[in-house]
N, C-alpha and C. Protein backbone atom coordinates (compact mmCIF):
# COMPACT_ATOMS: atom_id res chain seq x y z
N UNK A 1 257.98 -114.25 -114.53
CA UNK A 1 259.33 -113.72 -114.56
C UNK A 1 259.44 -112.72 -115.70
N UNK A 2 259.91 -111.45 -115.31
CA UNK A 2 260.45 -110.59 -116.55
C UNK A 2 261.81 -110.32 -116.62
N UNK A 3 262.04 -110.13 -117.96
CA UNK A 3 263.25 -110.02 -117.76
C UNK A 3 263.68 -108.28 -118.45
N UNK A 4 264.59 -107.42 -117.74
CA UNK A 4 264.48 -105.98 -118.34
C UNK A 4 265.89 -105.54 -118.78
N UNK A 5 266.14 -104.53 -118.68
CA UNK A 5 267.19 -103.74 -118.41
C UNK A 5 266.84 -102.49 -118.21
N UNK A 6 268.12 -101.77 -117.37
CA UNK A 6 268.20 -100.89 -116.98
C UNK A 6 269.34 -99.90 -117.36
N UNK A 7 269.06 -99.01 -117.50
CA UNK A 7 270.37 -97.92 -118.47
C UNK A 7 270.59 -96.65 -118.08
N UNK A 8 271.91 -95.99 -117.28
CA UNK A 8 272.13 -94.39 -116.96
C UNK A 8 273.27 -94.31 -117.79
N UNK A 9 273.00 -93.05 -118.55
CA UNK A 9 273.04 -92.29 -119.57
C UNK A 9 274.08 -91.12 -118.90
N UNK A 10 275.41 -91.52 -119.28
CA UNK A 10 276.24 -90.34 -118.40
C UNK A 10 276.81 -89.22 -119.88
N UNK A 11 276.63 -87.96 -119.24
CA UNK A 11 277.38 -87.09 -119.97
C UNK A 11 278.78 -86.71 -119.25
N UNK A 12 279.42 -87.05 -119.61
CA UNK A 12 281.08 -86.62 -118.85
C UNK A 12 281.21 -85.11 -119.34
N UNK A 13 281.00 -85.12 -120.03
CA UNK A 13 281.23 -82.82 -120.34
C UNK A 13 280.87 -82.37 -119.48
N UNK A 14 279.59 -82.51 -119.05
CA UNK A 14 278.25 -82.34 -118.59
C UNK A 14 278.70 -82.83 -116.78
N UNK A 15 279.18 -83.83 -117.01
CA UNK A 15 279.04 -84.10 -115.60
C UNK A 15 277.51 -84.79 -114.33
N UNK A 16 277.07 -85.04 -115.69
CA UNK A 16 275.43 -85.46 -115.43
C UNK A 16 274.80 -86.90 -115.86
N UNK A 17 273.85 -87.13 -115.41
CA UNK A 17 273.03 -87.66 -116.03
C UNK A 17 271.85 -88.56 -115.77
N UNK A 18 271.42 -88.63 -117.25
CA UNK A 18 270.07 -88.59 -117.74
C UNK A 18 269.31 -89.73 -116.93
N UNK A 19 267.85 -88.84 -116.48
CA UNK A 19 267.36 -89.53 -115.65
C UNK A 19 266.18 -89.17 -116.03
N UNK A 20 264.87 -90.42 -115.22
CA UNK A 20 263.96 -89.99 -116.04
C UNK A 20 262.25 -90.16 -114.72
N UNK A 21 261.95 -88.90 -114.57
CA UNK A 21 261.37 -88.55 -113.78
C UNK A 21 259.47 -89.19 -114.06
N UNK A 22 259.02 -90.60 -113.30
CA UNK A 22 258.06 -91.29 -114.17
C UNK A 22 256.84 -90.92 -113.20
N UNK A 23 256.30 -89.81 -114.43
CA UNK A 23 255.23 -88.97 -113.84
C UNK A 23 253.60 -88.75 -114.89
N UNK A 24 254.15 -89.47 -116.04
CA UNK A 24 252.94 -89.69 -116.95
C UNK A 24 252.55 -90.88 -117.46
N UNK A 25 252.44 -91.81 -117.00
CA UNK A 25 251.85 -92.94 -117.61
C UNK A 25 251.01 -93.75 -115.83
N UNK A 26 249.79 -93.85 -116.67
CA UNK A 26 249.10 -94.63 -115.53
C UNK A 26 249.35 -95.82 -114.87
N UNK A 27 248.74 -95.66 -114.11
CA UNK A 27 248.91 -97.02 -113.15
C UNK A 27 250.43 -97.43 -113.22
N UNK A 28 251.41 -96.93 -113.04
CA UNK A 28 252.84 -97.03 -113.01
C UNK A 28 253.55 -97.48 -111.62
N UNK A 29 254.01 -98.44 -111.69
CA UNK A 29 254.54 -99.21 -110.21
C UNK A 29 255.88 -98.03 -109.65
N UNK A 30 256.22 -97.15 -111.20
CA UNK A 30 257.44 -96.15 -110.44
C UNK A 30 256.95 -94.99 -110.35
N UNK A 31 255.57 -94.41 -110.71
CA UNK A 31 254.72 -93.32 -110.16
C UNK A 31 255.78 -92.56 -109.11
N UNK A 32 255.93 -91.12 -109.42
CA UNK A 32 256.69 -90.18 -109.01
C UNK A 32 258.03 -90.66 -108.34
N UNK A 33 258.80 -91.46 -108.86
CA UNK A 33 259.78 -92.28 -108.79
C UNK A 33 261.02 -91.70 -109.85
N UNK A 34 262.49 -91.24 -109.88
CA UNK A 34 263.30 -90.96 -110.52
C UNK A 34 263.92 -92.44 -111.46
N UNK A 35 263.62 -92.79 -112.45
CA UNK A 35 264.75 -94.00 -112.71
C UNK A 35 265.85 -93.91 -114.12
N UNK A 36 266.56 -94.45 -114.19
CA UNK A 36 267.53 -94.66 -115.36
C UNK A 36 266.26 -95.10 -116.67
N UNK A 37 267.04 -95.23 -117.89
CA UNK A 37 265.80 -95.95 -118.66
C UNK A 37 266.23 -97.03 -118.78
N UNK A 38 264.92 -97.88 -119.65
CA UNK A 38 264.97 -99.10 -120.00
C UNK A 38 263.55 -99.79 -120.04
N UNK A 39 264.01 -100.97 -120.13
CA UNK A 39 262.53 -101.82 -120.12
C UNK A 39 262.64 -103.66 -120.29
N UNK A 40 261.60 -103.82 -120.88
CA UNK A 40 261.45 -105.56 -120.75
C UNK A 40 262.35 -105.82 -122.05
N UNK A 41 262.64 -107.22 -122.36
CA UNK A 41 263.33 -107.96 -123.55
C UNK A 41 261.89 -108.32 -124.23
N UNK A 42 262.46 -108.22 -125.34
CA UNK A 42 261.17 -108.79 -126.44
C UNK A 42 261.81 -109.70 -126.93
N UNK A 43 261.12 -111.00 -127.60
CA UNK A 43 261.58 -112.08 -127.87
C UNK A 43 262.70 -112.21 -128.99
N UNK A 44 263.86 -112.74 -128.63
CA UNK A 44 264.98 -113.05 -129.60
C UNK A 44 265.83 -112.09 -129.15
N UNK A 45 265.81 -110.76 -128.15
CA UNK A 45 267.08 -109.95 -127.78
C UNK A 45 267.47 -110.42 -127.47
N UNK A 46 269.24 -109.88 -127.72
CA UNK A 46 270.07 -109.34 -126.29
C UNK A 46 269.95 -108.52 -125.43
N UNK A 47 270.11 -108.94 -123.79
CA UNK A 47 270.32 -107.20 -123.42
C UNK A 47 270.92 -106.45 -124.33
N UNK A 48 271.84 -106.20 -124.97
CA UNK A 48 272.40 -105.36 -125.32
C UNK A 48 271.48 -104.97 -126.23
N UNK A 49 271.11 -105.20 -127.29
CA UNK A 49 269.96 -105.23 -128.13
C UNK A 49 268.51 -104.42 -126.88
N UNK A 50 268.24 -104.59 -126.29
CA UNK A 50 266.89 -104.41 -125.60
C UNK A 50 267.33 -102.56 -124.98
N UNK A 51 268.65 -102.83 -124.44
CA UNK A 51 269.22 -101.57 -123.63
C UNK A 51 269.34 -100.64 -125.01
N UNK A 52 269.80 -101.02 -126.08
CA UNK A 52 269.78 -99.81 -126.90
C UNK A 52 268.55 -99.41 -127.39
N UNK A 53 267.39 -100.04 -127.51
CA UNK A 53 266.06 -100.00 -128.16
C UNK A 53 265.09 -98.83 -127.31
N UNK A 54 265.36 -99.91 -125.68
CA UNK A 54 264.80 -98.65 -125.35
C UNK A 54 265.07 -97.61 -124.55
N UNK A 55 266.25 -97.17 -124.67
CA UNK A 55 267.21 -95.48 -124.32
C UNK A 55 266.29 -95.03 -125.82
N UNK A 56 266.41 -95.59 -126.96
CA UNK A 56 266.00 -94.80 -127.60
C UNK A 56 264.69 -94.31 -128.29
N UNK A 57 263.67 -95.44 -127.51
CA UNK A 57 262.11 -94.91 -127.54
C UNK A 57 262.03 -94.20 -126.52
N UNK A 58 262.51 -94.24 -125.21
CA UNK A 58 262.17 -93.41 -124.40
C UNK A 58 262.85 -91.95 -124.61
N UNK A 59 264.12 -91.99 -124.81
CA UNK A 59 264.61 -90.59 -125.27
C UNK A 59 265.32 -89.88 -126.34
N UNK A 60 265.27 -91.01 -127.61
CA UNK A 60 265.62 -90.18 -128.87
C UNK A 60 266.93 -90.32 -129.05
N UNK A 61 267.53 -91.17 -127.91
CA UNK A 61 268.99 -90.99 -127.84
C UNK A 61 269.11 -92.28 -128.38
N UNK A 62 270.75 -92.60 -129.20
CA UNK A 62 271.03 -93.51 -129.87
C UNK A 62 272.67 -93.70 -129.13
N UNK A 63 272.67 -94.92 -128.08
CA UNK A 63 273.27 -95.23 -127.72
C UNK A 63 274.81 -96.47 -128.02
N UNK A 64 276.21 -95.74 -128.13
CA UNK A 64 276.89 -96.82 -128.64
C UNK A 64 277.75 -97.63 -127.35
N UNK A 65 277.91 -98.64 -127.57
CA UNK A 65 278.58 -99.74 -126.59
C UNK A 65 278.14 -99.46 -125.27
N UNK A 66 276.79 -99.89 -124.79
CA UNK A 66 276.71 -99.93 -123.11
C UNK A 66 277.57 -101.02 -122.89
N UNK A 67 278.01 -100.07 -121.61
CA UNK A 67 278.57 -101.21 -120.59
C UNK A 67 277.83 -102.09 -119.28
N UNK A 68 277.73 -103.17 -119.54
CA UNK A 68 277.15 -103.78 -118.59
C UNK A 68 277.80 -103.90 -117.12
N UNK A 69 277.01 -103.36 -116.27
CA UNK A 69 277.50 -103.61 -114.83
C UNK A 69 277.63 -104.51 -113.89
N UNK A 70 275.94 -104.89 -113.89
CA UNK A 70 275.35 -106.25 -113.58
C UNK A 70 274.15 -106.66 -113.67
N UNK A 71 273.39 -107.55 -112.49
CA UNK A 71 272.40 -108.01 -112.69
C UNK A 71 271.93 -108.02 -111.40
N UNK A 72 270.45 -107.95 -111.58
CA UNK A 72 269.50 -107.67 -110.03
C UNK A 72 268.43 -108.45 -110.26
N UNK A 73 268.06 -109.14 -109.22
CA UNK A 73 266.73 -109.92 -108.93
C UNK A 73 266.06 -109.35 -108.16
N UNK A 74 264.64 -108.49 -108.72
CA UNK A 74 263.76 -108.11 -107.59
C UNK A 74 262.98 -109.05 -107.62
N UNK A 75 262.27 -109.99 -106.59
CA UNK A 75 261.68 -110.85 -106.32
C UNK A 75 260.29 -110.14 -106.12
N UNK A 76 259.44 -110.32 -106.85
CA UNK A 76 257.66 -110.12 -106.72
C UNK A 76 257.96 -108.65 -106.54
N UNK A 77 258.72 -107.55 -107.32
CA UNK A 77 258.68 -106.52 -107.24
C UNK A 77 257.32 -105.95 -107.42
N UNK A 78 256.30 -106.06 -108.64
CA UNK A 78 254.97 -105.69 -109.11
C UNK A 78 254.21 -106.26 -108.12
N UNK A 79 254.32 -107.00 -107.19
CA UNK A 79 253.52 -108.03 -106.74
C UNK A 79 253.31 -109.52 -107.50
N UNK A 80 253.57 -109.24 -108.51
CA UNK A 80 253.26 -110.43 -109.51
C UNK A 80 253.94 -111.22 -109.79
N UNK A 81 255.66 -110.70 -110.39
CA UNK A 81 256.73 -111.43 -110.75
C UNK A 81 257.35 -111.14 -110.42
N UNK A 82 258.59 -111.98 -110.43
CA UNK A 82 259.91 -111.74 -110.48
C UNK A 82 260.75 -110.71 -111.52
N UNK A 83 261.38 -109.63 -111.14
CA UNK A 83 262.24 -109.06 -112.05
C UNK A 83 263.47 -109.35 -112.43
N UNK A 84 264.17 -109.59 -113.51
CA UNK A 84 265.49 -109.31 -113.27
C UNK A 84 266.46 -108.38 -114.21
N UNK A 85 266.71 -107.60 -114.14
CA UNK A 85 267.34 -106.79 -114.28
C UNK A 85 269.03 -106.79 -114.77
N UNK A 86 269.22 -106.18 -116.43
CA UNK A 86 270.90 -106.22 -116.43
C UNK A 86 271.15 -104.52 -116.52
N UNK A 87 272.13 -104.23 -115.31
CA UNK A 87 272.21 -103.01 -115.45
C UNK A 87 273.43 -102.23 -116.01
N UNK A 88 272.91 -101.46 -116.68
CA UNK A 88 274.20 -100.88 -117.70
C UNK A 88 274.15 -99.26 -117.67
N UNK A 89 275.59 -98.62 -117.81
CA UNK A 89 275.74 -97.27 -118.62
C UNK A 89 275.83 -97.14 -120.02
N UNK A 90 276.12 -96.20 -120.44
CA UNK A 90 276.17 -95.56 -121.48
C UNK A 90 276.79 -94.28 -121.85
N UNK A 91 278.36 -93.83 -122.33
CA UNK A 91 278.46 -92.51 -121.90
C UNK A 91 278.53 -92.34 -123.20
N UNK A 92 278.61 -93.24 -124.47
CA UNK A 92 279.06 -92.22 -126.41
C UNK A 92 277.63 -92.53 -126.31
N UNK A 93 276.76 -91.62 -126.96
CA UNK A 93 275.49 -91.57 -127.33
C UNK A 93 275.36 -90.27 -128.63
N UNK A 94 274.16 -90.30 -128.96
CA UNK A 94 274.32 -89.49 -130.14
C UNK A 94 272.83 -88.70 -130.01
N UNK A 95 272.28 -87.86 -130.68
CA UNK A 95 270.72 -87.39 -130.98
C UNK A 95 270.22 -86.56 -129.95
N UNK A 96 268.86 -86.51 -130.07
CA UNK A 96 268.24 -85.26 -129.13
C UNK A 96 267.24 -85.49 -128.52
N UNK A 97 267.45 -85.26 -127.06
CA UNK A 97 266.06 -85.63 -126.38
C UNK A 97 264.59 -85.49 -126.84
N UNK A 98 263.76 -86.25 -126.86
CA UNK A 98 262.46 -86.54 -127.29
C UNK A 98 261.43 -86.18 -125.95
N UNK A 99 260.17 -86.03 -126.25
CA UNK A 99 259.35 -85.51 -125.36
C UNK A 99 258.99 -87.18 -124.47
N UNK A 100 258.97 -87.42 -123.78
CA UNK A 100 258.83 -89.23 -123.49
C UNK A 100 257.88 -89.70 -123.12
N UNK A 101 257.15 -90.03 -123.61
CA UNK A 101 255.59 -90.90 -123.17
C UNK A 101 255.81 -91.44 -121.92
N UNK A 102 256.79 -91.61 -121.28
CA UNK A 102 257.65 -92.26 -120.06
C UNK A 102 257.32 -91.48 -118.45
N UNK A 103 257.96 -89.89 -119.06
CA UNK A 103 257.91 -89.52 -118.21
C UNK A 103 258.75 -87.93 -118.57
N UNK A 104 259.21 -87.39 -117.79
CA UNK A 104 259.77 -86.22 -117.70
C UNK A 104 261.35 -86.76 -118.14
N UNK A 105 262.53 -86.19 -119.00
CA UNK A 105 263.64 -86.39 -119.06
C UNK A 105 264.50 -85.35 -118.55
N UNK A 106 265.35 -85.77 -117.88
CA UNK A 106 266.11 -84.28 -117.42
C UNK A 106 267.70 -84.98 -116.54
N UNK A 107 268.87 -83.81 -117.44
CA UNK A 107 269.86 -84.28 -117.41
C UNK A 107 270.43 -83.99 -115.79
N UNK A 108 270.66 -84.56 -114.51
CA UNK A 108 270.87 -84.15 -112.99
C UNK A 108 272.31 -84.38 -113.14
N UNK A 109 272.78 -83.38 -112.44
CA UNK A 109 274.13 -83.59 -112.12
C UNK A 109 274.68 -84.74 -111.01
N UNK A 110 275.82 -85.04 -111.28
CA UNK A 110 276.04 -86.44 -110.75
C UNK A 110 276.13 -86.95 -109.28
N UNK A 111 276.40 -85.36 -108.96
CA UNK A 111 276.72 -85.43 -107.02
C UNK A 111 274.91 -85.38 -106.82
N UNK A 112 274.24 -84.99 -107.60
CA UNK A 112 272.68 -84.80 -106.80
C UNK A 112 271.88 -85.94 -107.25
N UNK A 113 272.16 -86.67 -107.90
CA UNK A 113 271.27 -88.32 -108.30
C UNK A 113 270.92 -88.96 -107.28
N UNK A 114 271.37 -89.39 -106.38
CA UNK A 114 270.85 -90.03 -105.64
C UNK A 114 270.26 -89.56 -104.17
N UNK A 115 270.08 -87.82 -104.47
CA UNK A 115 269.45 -86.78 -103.70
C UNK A 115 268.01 -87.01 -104.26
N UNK A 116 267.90 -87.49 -105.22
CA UNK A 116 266.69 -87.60 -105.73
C UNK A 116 265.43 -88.81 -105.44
N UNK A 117 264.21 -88.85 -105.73
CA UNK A 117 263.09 -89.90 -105.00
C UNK A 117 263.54 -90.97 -105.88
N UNK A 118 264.46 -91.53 -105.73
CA UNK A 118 264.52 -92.93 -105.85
C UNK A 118 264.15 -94.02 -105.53
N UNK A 119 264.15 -95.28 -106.16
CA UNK A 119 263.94 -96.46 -104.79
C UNK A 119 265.25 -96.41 -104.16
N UNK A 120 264.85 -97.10 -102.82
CA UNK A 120 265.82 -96.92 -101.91
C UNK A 120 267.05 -97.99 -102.74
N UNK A 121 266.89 -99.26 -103.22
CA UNK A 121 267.80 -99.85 -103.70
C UNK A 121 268.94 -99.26 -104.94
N UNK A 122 268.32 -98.58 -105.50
CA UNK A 122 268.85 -97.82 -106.81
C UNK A 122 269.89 -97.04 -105.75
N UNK A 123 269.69 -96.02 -104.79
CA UNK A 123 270.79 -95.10 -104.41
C UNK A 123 271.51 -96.17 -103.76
N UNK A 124 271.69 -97.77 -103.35
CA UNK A 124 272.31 -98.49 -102.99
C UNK A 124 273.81 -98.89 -104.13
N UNK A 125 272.62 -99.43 -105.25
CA UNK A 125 273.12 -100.30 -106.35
C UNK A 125 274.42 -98.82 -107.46
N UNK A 126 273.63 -97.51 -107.23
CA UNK A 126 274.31 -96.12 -108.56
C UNK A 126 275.48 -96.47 -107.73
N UNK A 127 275.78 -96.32 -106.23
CA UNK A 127 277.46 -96.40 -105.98
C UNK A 127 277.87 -97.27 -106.72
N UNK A 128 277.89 -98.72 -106.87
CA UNK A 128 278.27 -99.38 -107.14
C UNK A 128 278.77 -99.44 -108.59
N UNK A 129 277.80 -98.63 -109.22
CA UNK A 129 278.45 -97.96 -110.62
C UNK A 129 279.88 -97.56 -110.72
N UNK A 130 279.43 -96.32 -109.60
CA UNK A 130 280.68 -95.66 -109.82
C UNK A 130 282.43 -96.86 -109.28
N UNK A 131 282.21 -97.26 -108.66
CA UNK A 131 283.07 -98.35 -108.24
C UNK A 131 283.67 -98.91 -109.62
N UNK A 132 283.15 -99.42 -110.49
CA UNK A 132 283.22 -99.97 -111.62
C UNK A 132 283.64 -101.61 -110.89
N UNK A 133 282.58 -102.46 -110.37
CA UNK A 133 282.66 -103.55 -109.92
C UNK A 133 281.40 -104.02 -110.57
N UNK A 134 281.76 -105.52 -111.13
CA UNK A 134 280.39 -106.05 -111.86
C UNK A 134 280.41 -106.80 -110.52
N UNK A 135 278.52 -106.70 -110.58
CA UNK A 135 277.89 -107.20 -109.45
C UNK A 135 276.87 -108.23 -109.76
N UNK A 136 276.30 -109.01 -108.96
CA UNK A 136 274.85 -109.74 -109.06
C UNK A 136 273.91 -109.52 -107.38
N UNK A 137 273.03 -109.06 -107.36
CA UNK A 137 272.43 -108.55 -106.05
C UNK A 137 271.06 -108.96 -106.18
N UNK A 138 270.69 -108.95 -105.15
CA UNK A 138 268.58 -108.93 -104.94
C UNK A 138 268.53 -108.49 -103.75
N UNK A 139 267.27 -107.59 -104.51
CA UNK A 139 266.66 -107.15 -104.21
C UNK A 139 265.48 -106.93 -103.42
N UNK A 140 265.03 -106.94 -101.95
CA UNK A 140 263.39 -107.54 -102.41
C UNK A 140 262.61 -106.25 -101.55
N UNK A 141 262.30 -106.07 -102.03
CA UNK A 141 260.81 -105.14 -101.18
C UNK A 141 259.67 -105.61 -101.18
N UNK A 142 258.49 -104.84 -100.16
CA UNK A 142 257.58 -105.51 -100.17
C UNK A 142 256.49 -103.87 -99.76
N UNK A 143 255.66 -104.04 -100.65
CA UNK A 143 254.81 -102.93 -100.58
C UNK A 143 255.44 -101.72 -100.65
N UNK A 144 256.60 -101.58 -102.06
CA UNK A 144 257.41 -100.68 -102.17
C UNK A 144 258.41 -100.00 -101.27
N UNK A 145 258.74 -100.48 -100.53
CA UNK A 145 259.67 -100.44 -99.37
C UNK A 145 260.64 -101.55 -99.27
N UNK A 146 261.69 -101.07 -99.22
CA UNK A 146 263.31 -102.10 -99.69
C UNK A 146 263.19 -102.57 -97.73
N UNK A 147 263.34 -103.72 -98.17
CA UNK A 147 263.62 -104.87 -96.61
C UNK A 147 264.62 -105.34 -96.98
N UNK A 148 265.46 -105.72 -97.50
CA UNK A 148 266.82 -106.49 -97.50
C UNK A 148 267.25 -106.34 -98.80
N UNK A 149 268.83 -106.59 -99.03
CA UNK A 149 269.31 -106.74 -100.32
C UNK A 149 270.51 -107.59 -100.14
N UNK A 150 271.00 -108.01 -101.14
CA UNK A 150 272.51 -109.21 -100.73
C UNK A 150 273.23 -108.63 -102.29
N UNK A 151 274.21 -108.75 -102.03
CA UNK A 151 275.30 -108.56 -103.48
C UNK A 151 276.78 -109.14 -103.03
N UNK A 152 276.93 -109.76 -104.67
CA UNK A 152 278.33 -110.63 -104.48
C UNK A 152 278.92 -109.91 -105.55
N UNK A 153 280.37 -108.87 -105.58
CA UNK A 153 280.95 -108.06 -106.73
C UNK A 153 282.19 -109.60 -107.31
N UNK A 154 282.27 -109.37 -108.48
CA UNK A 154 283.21 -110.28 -109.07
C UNK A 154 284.30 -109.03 -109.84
């Protein structure tokens, strides 16, 4: 079981946002895949704690008060484990994009995000953002291809 988070990075001036195009790091399960940032919990976080750590190894950005949306269970996403996922925004942020060992960073405008190679669940789950409904959903694919999903909004 891992446990992660997940984080989109909105600029409201801007009308965009930060997304992160994962095109340099090997053997990568999101290999030419668009995603929000984030990553695993290290021992003793909070999400909240984990979501600010890593917006800001991956992009330099120093994020204040994410808002949490919800939570996702991808079941044997890697093949290996279970994921689960707390997913959050972020629109006060501070600093300057960094070059990202991650991947490509680049700010998309908000009507074209989910024009982009996403997983199919992500252009499911970003509406739901915009809704502003906290959710709990799973996920499951199988050989990178989304077969079913369930969500209950509270």
């Amino acid at each position: 079981m891992k446990l992660a988070t997940l984080c989109y990075v909105i600029d409201r001036m801007k009308n965009s946002t930060l997304m992160l195009h994962r095109v340099k790091k090997e053997n990568d399960v999101h290999e030419g895949k668009w995603n929000g940032l984030g990553g695993k919990l290290e021992i003793g976080e909070t999400p909240e704690d984990c979501v600010i750590r890593e917006v800001k190894e991956e992009s330099g950005l120093t994020i204040i008060n994410p808002k949490l949306h919800g939570f996702i269970t991808f079941p044997l996403f890697d093949g290996v484990d279970d994921w689960y996922v707390f997913v959050f925004t972020a629109e006060n942020f501070s600093g300057e994009l960094i070059d990202s060992a991650e991947g490509i960073l680049e700010w998309i405008p908000n009507e074209g995000v989910t024009s982009l190679n996403l997983w199919d669940g992500d252009a499911i789950f970003l509406n739901w953002l915009k809704e502003d409904k906290f959710f709990s959903a799973k996920f499951v694919y199988e050989k990178g291809k989304l077969k079913s999903h369930l969500v209950s909004f509270y």
